[in-house]
C-alpha atoms as a PDB file:
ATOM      1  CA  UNK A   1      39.311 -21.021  46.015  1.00  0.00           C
ATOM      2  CA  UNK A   2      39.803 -23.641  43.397  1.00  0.00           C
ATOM      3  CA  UNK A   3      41.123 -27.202  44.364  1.00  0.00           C
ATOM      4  CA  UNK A   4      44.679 -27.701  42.646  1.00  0.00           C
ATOM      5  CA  UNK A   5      43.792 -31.075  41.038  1.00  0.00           C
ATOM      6  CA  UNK A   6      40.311 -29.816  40.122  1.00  0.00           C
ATOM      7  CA  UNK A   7      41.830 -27.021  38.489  1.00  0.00           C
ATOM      8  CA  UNK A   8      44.906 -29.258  36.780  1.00  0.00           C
ATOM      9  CA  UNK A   9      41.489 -31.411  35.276  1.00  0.00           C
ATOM     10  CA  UNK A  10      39.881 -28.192  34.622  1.00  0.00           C
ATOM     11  CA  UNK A  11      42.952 -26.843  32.566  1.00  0.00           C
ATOM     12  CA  UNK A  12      43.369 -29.799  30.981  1.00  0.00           C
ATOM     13  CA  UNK A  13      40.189 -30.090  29.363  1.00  0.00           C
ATOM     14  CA  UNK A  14      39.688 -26.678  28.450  1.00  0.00           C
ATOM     15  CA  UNK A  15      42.690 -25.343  26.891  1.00  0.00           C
ATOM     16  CA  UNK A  16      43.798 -23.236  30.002  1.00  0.00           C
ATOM     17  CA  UNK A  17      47.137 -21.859  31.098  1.00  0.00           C
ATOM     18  CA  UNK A  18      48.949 -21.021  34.231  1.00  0.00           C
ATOM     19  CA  UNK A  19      48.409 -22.018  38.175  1.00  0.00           C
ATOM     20  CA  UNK A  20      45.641 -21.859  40.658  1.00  0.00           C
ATOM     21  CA  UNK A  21      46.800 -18.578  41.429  1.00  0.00           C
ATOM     22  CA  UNK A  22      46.982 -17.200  37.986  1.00  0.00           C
ATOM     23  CA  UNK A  23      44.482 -14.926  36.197  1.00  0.00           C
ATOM     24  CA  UNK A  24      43.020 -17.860  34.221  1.00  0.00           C
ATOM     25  CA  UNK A  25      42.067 -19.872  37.002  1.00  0.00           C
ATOM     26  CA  UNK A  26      40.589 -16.669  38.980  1.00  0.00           C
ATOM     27  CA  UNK A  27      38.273 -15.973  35.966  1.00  0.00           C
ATOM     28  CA  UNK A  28      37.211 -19.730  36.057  1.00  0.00           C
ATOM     29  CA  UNK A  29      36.497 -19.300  39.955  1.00  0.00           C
ATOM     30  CA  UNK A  30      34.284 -16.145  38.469  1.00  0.00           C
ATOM     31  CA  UNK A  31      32.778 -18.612  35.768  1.00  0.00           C
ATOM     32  CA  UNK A  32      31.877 -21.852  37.754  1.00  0.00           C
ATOM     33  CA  UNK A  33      30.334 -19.147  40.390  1.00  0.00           C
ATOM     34  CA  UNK A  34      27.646 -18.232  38.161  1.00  0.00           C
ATOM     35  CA  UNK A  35      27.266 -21.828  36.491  1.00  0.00           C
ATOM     36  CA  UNK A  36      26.483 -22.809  40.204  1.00  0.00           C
ATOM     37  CA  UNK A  37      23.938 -19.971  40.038  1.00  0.00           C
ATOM     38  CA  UNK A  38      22.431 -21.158  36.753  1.00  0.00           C
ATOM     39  CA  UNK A  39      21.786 -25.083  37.875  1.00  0.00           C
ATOM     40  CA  UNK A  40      20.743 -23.991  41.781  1.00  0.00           C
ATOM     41  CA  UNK A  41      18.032 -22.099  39.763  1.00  0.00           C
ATOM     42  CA  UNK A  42      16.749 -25.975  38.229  1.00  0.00           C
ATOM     43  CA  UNK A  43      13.692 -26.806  39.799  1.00  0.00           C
ATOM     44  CA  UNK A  44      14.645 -30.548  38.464  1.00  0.00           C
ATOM     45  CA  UNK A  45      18.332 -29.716  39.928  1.00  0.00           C
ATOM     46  CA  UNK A  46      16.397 -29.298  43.396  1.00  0.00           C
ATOM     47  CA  UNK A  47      14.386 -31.918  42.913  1.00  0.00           C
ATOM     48  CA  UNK A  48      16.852 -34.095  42.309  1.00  0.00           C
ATOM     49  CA  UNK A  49      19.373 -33.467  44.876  1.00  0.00           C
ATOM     50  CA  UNK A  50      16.495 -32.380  47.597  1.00  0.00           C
ATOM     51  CA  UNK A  51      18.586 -34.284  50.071  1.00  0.00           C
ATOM     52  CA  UNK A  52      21.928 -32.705  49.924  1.00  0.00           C
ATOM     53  CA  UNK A  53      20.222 -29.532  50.073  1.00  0.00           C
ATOM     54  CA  UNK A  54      18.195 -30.119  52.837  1.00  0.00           C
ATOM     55  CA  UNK A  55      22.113 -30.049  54.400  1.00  0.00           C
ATOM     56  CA  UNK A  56      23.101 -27.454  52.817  1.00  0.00           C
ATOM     57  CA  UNK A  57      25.330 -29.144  50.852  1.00  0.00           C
ATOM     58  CA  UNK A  58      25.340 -28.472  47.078  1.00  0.00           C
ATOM     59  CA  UNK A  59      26.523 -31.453  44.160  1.00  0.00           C
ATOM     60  CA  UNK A  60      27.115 -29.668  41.407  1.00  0.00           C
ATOM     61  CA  UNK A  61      27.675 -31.363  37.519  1.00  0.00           C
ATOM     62  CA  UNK A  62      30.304 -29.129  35.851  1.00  0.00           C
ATOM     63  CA  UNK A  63      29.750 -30.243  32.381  1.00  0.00           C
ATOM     64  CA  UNK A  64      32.896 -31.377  30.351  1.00  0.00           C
ATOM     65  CA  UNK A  65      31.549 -29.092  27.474  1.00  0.00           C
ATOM     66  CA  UNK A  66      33.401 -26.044  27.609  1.00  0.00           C
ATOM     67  CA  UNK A  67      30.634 -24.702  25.084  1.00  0.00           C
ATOM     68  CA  UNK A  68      27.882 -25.842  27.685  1.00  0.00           C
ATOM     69  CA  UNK A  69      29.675 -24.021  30.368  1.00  0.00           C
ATOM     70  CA  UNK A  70      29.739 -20.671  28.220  1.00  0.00           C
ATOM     71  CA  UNK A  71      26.206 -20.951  28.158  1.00  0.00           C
ATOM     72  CA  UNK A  72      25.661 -21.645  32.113  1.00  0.00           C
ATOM     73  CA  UNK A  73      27.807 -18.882  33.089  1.00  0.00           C
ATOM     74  CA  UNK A  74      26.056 -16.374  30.545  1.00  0.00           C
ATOM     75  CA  UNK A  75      22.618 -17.784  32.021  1.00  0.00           C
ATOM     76  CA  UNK A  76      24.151 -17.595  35.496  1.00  0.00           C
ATOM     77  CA  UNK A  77      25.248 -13.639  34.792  1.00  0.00           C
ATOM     78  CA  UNK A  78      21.712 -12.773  33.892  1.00  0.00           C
ATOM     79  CA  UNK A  79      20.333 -14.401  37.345  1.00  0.00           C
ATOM     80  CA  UNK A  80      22.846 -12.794  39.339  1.00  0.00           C
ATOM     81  CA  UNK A  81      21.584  -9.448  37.661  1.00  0.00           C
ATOM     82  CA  UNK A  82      18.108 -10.601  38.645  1.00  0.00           C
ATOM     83  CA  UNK A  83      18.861 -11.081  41.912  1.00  0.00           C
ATOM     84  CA  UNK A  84      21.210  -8.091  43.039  1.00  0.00           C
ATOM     85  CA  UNK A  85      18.857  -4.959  43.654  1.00  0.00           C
ATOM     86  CA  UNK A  86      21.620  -2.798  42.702  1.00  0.00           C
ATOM     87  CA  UNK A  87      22.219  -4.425  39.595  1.00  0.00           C
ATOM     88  CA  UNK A  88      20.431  -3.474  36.265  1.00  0.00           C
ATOM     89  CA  UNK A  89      17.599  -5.460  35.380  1.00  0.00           C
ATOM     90  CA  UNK A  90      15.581  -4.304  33.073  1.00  0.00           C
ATOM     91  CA  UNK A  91      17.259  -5.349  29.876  1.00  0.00           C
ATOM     92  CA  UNK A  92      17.063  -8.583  30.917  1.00  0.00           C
ATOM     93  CA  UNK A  93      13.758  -8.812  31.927  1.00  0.00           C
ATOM     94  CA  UNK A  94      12.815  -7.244  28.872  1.00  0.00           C
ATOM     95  CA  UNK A  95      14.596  -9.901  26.175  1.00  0.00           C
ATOM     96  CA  UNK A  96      12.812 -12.780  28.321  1.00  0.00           C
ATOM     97  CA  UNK A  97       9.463 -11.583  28.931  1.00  0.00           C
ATOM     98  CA  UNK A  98       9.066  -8.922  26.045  1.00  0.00           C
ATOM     99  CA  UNK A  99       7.100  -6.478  25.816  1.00  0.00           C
ATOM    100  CA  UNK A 100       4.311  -7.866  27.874  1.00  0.00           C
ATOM    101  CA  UNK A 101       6.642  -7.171  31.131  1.00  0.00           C
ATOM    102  CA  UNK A 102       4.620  -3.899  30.856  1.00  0.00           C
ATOM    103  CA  UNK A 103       1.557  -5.444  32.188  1.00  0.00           C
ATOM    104  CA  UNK A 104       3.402  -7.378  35.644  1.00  0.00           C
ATOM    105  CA  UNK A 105       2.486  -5.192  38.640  1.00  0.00           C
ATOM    106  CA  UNK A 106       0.785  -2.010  37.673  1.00  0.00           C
ATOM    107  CA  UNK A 107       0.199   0.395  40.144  1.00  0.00           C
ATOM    108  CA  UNK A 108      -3.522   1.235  40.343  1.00  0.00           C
ATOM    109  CA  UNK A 109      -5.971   2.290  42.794  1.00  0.00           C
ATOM    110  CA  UNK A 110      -9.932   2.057  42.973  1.00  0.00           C
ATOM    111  CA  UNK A 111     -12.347   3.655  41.302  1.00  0.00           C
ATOM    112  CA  UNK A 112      -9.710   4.872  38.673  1.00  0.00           C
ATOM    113  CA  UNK A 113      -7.175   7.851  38.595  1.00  0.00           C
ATOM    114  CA  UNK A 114      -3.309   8.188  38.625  1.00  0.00           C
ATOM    115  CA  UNK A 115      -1.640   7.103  41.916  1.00  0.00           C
ATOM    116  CA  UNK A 116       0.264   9.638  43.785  1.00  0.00           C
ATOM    117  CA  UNK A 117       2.512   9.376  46.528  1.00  0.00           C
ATOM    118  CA  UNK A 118       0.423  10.133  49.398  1.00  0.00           C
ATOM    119  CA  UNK A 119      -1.990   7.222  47.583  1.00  0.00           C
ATOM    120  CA  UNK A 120       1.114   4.659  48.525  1.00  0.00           C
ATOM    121  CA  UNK A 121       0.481   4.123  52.439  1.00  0.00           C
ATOM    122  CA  UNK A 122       0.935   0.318  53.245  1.00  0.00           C
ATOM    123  CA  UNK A 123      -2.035   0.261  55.898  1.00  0.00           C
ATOM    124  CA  UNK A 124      -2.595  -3.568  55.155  1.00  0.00           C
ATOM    125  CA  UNK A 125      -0.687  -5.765  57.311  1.00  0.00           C
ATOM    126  CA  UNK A 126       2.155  -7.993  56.101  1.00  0.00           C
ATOM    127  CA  UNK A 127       4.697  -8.200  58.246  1.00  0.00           C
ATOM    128  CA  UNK A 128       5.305 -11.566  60.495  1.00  0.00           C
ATOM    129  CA  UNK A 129       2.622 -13.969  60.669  1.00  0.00           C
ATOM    130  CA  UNK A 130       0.134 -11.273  58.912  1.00  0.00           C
ATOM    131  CA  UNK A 131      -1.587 -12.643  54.941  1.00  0.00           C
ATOM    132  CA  UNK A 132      -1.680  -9.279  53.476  1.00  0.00           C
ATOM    133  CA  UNK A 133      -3.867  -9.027  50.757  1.00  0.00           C
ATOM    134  CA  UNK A 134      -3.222 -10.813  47.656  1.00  0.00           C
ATOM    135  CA  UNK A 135      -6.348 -11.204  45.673  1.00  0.00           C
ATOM    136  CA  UNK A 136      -6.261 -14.474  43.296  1.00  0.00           C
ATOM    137  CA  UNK A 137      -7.875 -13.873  39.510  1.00  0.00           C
ATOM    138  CA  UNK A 138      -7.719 -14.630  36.326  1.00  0.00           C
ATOM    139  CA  UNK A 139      -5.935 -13.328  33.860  1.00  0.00           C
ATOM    140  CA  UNK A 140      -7.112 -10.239  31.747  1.00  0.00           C
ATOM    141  CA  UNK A 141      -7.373  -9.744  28.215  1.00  0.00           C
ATOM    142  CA  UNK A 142      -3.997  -8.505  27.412  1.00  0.00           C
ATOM    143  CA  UNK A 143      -2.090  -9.736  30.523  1.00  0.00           C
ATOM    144  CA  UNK A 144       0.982 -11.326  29.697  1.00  0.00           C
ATOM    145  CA  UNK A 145       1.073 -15.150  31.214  1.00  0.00           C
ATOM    146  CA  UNK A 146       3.358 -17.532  31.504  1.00  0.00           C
ATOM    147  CA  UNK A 147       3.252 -21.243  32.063  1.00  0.00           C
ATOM    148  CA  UNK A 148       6.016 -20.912  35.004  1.00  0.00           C
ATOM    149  CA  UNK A 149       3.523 -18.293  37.045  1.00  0.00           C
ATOM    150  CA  UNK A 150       0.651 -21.179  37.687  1.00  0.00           C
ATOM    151  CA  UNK A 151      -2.894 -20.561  36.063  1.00  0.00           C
ATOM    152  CA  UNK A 152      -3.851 -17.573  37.790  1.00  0.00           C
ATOM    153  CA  UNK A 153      -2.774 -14.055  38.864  1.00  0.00           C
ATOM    154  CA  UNK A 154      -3.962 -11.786  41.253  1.00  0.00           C
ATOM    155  CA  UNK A 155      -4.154  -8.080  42.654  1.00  0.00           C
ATOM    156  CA  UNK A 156      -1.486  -7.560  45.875  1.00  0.00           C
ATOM    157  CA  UNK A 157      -3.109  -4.407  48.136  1.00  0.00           C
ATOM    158  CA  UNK A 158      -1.067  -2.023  50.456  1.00  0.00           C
ATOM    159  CA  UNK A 159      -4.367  -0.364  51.637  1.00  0.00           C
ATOM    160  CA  UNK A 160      -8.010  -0.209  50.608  1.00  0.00           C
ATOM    161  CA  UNK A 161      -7.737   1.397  47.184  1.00  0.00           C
ATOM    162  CA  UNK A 162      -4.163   0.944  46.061  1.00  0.00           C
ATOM    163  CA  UNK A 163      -2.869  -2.485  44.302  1.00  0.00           C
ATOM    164  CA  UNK A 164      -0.555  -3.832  42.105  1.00  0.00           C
ATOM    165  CA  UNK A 165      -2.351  -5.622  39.495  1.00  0.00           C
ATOM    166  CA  UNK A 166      -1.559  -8.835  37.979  1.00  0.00           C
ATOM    167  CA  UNK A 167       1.009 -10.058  40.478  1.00  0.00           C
ATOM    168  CA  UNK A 168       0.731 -13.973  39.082  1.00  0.00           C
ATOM    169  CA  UNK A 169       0.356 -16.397  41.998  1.00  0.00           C
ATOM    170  CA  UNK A 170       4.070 -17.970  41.793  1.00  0.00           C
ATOM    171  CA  UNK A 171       5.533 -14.877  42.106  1.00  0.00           C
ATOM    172  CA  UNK A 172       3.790 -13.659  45.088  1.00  0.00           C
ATOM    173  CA  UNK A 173       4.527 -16.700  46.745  1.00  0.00           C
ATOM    174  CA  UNK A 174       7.978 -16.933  45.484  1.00  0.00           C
ATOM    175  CA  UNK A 175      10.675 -17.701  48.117  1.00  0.00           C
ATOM    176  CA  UNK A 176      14.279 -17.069  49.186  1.00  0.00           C
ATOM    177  CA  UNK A 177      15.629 -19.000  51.905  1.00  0.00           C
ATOM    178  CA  UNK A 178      12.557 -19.707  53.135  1.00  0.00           C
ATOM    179  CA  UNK A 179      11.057 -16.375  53.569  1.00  0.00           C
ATOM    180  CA  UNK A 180       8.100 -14.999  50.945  1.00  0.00           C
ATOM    181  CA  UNK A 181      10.339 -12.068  49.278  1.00  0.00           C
ATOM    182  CA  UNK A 182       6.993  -9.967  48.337  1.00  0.00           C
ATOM    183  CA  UNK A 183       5.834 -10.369  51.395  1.00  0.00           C
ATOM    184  CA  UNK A 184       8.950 -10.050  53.348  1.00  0.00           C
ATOM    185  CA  UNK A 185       9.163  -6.285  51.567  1.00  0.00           C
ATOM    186  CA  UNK A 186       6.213  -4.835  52.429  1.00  0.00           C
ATOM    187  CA  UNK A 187       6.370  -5.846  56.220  1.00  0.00           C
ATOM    188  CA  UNK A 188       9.419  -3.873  56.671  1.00  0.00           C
ATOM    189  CA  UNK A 189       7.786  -0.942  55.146  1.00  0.00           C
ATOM    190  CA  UNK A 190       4.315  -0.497  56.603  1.00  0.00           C
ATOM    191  CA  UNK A 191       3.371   2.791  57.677  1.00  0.00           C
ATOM    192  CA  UNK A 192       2.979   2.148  61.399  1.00  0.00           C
ATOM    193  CA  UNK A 193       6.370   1.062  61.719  1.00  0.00           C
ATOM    194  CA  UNK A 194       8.044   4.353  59.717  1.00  0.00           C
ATOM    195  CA  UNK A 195       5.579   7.308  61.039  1.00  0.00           C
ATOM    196  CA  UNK A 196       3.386   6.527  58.839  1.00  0.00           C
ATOM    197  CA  UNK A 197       4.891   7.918  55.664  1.00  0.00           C
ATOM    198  CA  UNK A 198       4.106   6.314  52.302  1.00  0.00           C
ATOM    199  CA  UNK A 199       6.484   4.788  50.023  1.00  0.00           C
ATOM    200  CA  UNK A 200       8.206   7.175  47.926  1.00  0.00           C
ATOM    201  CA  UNK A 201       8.123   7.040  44.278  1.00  0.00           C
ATOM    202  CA  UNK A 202      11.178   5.190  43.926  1.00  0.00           C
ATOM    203  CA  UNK A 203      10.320   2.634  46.522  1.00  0.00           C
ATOM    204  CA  UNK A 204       7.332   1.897  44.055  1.00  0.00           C
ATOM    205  CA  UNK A 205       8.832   1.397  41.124  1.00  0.00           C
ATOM    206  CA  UNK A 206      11.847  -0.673  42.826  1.00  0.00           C
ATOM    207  CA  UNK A 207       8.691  -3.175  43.973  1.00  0.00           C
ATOM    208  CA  UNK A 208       7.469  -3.338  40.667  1.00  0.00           C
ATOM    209  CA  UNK A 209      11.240  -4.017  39.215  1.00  0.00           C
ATOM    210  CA  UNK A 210      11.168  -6.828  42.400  1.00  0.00           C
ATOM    211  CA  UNK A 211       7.966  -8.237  41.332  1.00  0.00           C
ATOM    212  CA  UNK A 212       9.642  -8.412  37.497  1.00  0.00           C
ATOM    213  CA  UNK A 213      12.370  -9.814  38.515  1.00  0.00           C
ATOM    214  CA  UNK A 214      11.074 -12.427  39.797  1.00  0.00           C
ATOM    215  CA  UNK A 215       8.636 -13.258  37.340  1.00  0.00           C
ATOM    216  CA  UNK A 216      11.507 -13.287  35.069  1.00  0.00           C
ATOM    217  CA  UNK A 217      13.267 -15.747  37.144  1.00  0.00           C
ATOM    218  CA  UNK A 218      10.761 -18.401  37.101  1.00  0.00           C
ATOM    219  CA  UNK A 219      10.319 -17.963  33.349  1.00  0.00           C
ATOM    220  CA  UNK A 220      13.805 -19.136  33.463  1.00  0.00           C
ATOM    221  CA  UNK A 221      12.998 -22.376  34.839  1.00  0.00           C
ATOM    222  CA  UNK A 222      12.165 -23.970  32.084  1.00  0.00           C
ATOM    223  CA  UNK A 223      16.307 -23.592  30.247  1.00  0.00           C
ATOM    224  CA  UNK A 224      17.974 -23.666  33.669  1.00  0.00           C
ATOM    225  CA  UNK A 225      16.088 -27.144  33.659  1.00  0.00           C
ATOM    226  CA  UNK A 226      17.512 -28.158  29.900  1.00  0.00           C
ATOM    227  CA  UNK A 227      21.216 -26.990  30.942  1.00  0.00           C
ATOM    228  CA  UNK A 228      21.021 -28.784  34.046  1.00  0.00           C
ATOM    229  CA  UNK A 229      20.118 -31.849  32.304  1.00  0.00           C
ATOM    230  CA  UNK A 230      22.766 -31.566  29.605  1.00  0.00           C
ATOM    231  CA  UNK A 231      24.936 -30.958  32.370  1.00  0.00           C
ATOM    232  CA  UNK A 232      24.591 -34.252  34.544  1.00  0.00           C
ATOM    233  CA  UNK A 233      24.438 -36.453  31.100  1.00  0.00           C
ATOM    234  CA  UNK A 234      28.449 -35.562  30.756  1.00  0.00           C
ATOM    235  CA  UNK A 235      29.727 -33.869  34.069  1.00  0.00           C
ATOM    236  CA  UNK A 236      33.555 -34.689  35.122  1.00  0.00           C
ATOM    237  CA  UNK A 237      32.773 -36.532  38.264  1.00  0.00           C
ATOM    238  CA  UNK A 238      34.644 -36.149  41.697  1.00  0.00           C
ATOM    239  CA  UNK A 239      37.671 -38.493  40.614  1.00  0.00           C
ATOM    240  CA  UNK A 240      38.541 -36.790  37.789  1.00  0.00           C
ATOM    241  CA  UNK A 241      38.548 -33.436  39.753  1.00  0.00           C
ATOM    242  CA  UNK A 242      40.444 -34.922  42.796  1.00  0.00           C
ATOM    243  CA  UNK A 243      38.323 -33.756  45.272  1.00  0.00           C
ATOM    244  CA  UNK A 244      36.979 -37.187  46.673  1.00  0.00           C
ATOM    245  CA  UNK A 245      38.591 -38.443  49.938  1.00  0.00           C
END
């Protein structure tokens, strides 16, 4: 849904054709979906509007830059990718974080050895008010870092021998709405609540993806905060969109 005087503004400014209801404005809908995605991912944007949001309610700068915007929504696109478990990801995480991606959550398991599947029984506890085990380190010699992951990583166990190695701290403690997404995962998929089966091959590797994912998300912090910025200095403001009462 697009307001009719926002989108009059909208057209206006941009160079746009046609009604609310016309294919133009439905692809803006599309477009100022995945700017919202882009600045919501600001740690400044929360910062800044920490009250609103504590509401639920979202004030959003749509910059008057249609340029600006292109770059939101294309910054947006590759979050929404991030986010979506069904969606691709590992393009993107691969042009932000490189080759040293390859390093974020190895599968290992003690003394040494290839892990199979019968190796992949969650036997640790993590599910409600249960810690898990996330083991904090430093880095290793050849682990990729990144300012956005905090000064240390660690190793996250499902059992007694098997871990994913370098797990950096911000991403094992990384949130969505409130609940620890690692975390969250491996609760739901301990073996005393499925029969005790192990995770399947594909279950591992979609944890790893989860655990690069998100690591790739908070590398994005740092231009989500730059855009958002650019944003506010020269956003159309609620008059000019007609949507003040």
């Amino acid at each position: 849904n697009l307001h009719g005087e926002a989108w009059k503004t909208l057209r206006a400014a941009w160079g746009l054709r046609g009604g609310p209801a016309d294919t133009p404005a439905r692809r803006l809908v599309g477009d100022l979906f995945r700017c919202a995605l882009a600045i919501m991912h600001s740690p400044q944007y929360e910062a800044d509007h920490a009250d609103a949001l504590a509401q639920d309610w979202a004030h959003l700068p749509i910059p008057k830059d249609k340029a600006l915007l292109a770059e939101l929504v294309a910054l947006g696109a590759k979050i929404g990718a991030l986010l979506d478990p069904t969606a691709p990801g590992d393009d993107i995480v691969k042009e932000i974080l490189g080759k040293g991606a390859a390093t974020i959550g190895v599968s290992k398991k003690r003394p040494g050895g290839q892990v199979a599947q019968q190796d992949l029984i969650v036997s640790i506890a993590y599910f409600g008010a249960a810690r898990g085990k996330w083991i904090e380190r430093a880095y290793s010699e050849g682990e990729l870092q990144h300012p956005a992951w905090g000064e240390s990583t660690g190793d996250l166990y499902i059992n007694g021998d098997v871990y994913f190695a370098n797990v950096p701290k911000a991403v094992w403690s990384y949130e969505i709405g409130g609940y620890p997404v690692l975390k969250k995962w491996l609760g739901y998929r301990q073996a005393s609540r499925r029969g005790g089966q192990p995770l399947t091959l594909a279950e591992r590797q979609h944890f790893r993806s989860m655990i690069q994912r998100i690591a790739t998300l908070l590398a994005l912090h740092e231009v989500t905060d730059v855009l958002y910025e650019r944003s506010a200095a020269a956003a159309f403001n609620a008059e000019e969109l007609g949507v003040r009462k």
